[in-house]
PDB file of N, CA and C in Angstrom:
ATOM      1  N   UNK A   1      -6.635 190.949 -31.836  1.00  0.00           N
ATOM      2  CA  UNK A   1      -6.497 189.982 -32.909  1.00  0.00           C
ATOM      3  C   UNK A   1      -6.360 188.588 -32.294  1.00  0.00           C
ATOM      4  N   UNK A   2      -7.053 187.818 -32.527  1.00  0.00           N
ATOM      5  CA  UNK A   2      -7.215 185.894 -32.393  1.00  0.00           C
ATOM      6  C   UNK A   2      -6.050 185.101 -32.621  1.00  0.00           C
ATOM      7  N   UNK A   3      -5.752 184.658 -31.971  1.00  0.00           N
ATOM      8  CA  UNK A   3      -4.179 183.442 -32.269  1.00  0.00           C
ATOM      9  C   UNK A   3      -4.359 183.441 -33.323  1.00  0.00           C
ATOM     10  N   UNK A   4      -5.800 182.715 -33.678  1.00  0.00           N
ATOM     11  CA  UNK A   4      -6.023 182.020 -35.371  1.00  0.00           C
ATOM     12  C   UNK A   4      -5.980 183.029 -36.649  1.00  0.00           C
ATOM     13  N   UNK A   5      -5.870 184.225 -36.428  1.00  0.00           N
ATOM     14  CA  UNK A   5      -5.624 185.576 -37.717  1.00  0.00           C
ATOM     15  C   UNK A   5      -4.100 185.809 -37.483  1.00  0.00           C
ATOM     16  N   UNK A   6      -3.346 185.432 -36.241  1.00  0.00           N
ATOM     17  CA  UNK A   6      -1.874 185.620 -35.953  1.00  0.00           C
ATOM     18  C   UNK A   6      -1.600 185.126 -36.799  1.00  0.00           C
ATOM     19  N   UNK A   7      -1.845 183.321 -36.571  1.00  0.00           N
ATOM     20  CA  UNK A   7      -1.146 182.750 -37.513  1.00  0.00           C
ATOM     21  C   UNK A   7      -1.416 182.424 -39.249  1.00  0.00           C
ATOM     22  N   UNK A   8      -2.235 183.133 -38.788  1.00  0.00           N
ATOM     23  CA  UNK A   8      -2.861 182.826 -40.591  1.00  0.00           C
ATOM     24  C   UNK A   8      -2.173 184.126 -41.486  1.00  0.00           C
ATOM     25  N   UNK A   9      -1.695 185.222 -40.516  1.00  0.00           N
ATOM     26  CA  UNK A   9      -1.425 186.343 -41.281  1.00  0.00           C
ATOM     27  C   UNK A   9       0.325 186.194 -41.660  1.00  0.00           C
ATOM     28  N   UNK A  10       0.641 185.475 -40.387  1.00  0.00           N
ATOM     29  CA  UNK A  10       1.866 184.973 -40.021  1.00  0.00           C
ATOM     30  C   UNK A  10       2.235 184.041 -41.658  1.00  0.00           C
ATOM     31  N   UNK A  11       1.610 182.948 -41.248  1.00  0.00           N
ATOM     32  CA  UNK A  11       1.598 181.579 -42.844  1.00  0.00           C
ATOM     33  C   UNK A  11       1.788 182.618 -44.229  1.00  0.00           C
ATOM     34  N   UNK A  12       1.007 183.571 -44.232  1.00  0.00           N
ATOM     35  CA  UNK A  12       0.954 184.564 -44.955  1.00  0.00           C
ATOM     36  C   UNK A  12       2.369 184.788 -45.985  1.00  0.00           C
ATOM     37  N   UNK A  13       3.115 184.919 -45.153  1.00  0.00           N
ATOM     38  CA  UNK A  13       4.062 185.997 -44.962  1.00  0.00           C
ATOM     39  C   UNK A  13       5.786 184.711 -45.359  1.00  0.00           C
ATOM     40  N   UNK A  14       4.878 183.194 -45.211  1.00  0.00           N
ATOM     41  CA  UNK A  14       6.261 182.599 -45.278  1.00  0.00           C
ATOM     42  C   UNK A  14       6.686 182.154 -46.458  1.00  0.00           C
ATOM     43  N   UNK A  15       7.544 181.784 -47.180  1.00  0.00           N
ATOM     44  CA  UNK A  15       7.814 181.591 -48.283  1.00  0.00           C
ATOM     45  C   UNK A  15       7.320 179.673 -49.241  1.00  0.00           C
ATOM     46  N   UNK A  16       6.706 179.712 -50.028  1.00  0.00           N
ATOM     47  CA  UNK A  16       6.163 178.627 -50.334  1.00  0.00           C
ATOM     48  C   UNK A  16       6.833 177.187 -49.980  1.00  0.00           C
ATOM     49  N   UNK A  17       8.242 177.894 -49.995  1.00  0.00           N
ATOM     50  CA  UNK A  17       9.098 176.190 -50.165  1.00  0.00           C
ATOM     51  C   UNK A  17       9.397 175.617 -48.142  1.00  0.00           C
ATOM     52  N   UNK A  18       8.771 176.880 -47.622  1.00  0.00           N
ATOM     53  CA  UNK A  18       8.891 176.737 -45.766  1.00  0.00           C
ATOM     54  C   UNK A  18       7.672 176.088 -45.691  1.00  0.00           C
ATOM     55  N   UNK A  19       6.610 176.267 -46.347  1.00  0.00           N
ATOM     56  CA  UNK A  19       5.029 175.917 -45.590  1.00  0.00           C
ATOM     57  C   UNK A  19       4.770 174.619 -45.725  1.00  0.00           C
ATOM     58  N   UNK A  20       6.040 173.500 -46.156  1.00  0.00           N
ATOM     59  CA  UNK A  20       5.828 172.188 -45.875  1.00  0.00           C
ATOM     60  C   UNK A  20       5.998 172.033 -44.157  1.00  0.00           C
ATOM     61  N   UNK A  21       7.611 172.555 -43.780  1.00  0.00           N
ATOM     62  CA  UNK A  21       7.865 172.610 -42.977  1.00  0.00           C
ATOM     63  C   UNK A  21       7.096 172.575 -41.821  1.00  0.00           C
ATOM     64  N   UNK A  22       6.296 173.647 -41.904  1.00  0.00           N
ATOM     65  CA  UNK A  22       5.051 174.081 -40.739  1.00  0.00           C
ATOM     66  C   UNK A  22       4.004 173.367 -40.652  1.00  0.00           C
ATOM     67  N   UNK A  23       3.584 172.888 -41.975  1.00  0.00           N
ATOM     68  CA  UNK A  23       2.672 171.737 -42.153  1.00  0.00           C
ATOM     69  C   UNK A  23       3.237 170.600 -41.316  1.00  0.00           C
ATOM     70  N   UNK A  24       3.874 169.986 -41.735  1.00  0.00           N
ATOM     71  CA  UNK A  24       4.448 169.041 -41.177  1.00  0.00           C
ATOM     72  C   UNK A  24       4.656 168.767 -39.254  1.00  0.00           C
ATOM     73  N   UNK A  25       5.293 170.156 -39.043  1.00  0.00           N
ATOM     74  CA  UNK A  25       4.863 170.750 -37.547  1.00  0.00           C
ATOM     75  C   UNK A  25       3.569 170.781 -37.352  1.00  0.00           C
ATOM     76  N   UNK A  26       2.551 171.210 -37.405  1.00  0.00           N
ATOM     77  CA  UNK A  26       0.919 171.436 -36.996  1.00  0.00           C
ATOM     78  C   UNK A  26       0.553 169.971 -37.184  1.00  0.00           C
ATOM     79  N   UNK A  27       0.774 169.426 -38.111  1.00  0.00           N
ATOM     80  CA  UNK A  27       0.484 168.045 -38.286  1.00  0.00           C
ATOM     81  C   UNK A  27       0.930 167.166 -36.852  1.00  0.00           C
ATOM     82  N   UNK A  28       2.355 167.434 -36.608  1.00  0.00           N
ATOM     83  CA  UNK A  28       2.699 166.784 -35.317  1.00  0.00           C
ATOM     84  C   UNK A  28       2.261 167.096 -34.062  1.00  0.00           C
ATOM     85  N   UNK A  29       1.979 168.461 -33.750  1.00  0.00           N
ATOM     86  CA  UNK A  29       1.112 169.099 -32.674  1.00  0.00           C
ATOM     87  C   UNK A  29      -0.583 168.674 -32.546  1.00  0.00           C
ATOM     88  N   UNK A  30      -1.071 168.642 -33.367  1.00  0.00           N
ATOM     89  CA  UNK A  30      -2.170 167.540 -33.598  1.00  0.00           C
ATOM     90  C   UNK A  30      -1.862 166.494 -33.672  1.00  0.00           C
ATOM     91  N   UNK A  31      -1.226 165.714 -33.660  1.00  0.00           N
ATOM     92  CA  UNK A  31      -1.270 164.402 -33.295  1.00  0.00           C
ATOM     93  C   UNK A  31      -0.789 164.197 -32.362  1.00  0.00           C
ATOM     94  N   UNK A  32      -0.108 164.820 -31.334  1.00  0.00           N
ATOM     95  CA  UNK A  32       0.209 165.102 -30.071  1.00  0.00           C
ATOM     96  C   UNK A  32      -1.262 165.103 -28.757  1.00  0.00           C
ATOM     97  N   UNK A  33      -2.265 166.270 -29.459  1.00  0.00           N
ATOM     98  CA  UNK A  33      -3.148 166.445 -28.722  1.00  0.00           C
ATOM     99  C   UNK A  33      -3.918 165.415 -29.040  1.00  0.00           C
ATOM    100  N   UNK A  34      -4.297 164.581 -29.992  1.00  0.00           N
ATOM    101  CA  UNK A  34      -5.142 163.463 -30.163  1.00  0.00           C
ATOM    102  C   UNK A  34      -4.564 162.092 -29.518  1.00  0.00           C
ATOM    103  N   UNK A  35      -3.557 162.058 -29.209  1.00  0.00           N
ATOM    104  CA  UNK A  35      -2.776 161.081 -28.662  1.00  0.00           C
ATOM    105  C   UNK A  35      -3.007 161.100 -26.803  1.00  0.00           C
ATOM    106  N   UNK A  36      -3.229 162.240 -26.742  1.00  0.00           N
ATOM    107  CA  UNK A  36      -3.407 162.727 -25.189  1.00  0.00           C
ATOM    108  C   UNK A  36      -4.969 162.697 -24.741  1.00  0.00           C
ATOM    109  N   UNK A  37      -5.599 162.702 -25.778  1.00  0.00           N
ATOM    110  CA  UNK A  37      -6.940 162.570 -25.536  1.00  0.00           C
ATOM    111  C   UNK A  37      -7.095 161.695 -25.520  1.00  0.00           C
ATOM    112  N   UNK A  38      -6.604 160.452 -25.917  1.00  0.00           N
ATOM    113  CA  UNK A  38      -6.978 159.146 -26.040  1.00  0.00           C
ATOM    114  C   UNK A  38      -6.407 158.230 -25.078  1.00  0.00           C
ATOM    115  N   UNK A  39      -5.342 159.077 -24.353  1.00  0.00           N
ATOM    116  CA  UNK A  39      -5.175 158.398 -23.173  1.00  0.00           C
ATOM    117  C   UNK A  39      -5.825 159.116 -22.259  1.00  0.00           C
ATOM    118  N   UNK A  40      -6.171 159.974 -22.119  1.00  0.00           N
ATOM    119  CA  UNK A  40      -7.032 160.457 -20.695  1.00  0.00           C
ATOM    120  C   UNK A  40      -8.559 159.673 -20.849  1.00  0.00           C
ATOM    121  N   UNK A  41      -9.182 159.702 -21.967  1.00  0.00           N
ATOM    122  CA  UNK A  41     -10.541 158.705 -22.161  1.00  0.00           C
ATOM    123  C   UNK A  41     -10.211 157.225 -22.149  1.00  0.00           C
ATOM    124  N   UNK A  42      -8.760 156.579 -22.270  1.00  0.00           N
ATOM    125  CA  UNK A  42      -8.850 155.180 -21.860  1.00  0.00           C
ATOM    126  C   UNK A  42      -8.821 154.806 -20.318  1.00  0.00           C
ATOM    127  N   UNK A  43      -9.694 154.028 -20.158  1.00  0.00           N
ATOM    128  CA  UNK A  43      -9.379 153.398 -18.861  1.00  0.00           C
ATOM    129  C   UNK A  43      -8.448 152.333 -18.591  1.00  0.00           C
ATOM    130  N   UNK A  44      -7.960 152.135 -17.359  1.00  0.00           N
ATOM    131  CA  UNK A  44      -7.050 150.888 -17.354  1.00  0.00           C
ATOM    132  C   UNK A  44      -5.645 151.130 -17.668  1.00  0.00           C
ATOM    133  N   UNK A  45      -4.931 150.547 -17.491  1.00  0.00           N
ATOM    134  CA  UNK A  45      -3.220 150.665 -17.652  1.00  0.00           C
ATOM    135  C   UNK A  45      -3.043 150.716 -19.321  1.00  0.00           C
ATOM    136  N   UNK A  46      -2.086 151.854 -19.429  1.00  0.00           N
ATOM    137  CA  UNK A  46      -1.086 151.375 -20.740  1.00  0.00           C
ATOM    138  C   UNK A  46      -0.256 150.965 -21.380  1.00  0.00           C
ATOM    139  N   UNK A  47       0.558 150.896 -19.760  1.00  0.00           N
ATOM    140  CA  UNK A  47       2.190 150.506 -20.070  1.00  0.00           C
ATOM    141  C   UNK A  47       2.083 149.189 -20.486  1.00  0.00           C
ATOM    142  N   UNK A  48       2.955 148.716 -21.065  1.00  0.00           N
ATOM    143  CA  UNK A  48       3.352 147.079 -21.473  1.00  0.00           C
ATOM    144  C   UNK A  48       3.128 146.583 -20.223  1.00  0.00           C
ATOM    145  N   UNK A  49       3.377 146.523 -19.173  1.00  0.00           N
ATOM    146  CA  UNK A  49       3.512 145.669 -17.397  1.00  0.00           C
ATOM    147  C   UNK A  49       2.279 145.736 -17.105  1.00  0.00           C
ATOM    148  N   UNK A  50       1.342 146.838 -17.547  1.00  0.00           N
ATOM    149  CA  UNK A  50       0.093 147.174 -17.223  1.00  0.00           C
ATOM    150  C   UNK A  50      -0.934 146.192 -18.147  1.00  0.00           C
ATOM    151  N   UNK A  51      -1.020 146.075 -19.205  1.00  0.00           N
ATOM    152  CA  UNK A  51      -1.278 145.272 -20.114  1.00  0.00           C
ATOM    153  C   UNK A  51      -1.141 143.490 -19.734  1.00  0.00           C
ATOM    154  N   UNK A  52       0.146 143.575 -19.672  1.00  0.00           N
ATOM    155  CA  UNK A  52       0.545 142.133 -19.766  1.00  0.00           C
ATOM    156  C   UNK A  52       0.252 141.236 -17.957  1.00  0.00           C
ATOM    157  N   UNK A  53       0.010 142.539 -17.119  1.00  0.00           N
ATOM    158  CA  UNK A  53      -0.101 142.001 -15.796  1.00  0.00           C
ATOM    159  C   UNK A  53      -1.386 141.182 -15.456  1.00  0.00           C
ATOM    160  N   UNK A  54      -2.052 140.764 -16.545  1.00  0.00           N
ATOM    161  CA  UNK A  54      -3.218 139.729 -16.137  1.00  0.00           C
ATOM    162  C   UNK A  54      -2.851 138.307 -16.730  1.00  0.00           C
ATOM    163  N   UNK A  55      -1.466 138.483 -17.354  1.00  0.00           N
ATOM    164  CA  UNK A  55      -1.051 136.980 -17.590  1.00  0.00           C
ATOM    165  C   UNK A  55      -0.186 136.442 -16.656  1.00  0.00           C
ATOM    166  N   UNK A  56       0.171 137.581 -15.793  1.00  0.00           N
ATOM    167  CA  UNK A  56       1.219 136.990 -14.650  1.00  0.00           C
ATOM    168  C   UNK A  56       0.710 135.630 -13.723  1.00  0.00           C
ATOM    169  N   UNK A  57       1.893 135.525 -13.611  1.00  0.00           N
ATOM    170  CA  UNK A  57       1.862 133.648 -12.476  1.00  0.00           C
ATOM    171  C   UNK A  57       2.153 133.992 -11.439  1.00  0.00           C
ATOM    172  N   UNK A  58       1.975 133.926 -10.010  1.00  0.00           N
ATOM    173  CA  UNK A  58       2.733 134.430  -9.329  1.00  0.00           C
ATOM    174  C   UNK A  58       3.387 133.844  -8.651  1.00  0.00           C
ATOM    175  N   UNK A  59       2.912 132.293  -9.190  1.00  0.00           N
ATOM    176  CA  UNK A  59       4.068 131.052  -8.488  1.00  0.00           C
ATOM    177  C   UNK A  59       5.648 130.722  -9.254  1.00  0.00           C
ATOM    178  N   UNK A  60       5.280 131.746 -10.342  1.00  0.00           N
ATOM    179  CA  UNK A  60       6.848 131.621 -11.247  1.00  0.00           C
ATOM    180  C   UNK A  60       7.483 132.790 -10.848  1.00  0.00           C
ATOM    181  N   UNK A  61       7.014 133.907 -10.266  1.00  0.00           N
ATOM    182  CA  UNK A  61       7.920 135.009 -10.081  1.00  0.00           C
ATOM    183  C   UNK A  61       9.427 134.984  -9.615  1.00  0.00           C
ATOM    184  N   UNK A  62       8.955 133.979  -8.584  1.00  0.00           N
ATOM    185  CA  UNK A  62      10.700 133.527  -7.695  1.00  0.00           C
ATOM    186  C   UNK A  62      11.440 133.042  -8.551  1.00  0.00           C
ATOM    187  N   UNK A  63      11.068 132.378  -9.180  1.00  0.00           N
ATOM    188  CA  UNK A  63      11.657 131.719 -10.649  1.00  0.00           C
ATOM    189  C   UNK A  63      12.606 132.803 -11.538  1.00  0.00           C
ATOM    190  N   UNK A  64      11.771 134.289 -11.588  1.00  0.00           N
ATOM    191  CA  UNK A  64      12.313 135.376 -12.251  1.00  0.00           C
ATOM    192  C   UNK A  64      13.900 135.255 -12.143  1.00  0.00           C
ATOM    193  N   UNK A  65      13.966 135.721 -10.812  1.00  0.00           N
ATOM    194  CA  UNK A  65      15.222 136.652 -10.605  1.00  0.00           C
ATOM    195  C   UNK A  65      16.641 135.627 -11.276  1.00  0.00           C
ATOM    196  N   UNK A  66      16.326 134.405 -11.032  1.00  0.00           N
ATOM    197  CA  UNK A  66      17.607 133.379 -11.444  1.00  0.00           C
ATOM    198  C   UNK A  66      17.432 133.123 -13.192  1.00  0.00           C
ATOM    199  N   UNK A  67      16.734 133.568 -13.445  1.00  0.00           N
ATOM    200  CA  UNK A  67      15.788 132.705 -15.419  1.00  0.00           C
ATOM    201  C   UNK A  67      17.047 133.193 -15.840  1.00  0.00           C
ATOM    202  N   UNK A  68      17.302 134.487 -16.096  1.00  0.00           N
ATOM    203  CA  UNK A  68      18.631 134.947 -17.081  1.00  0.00           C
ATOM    204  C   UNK A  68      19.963 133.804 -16.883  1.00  0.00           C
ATOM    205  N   UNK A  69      20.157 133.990 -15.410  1.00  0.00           N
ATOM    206  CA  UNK A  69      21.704 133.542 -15.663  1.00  0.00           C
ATOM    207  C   UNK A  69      21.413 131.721 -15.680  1.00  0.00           C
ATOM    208  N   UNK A  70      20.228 131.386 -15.510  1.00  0.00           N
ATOM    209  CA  UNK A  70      20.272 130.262 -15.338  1.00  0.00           C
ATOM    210  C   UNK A  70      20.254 129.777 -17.122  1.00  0.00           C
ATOM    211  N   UNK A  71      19.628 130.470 -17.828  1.00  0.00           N
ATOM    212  CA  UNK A  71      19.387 130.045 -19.397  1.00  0.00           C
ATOM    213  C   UNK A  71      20.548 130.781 -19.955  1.00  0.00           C
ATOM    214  N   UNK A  72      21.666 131.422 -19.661  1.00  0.00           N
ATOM    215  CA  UNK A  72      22.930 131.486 -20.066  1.00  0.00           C
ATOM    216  C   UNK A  72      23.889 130.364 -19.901  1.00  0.00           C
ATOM    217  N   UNK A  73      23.771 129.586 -18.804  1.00  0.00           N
ATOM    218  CA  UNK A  73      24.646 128.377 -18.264  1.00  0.00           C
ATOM    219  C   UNK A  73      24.273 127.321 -19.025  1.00  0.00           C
ATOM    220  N   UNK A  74      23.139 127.674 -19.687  1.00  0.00           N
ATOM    221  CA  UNK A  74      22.350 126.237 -20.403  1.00  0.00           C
ATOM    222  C   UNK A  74      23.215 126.333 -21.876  1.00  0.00           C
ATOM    223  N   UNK A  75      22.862 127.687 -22.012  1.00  0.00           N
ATOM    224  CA  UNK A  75      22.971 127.951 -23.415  1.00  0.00           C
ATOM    225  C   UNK A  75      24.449 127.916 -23.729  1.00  0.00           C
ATOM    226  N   UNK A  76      25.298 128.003 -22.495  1.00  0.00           N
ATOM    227  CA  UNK A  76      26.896 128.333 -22.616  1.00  0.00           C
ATOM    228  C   UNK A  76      27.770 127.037 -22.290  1.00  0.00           C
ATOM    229  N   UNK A  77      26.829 126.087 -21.631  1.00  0.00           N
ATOM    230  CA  UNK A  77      27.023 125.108 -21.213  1.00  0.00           C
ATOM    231  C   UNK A  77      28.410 124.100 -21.997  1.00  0.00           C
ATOM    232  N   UNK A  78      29.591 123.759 -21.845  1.00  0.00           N
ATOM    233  CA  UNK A  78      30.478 122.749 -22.338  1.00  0.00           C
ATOM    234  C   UNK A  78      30.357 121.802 -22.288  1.00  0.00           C
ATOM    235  N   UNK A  79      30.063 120.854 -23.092  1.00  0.00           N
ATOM    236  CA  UNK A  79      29.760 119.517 -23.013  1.00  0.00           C
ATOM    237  C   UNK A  79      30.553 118.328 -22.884  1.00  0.00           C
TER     238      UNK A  79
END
């Protein structure tokens, strides 16, 4: 017997007010596998850093590491 008569004999068998439930599940398992397909056929980075790394400067980087505490002193600043 075929996964696909398992579960169909299975669905069968569950009570009307459950088969949202499962719906709702299969629904998410498919969109799981379509989500995975669409990153293995994209090329190129996905992450946010991956994306955004063609706007980088790389004469501001040094700049990075101090930006936080330096725009807290501004912002906290006593006048």
């Amino acid at each position: 017997m075929s996964a696909l008569q398992k579960a169909m004999d299975l669905l069968q068998t569950i009570p009307e007010n459950r088969l949202e439930s499962v719906c709702t599940f299969m629904q998410f398992i498919k969109f799981q596998e379509d989500r995975q397909q669409t990153l293995e056929n994209k090329p190129g980075k996905t992450s946010a850093f991956g994306i955004a790394h063609k706007y980088a400067n790389p004469a501001l980087i040094s700049l990075e590491k101090e930006a936080f505490a330096d725009a807290m002193v501004e912002k906290h600043a006593i006048d």
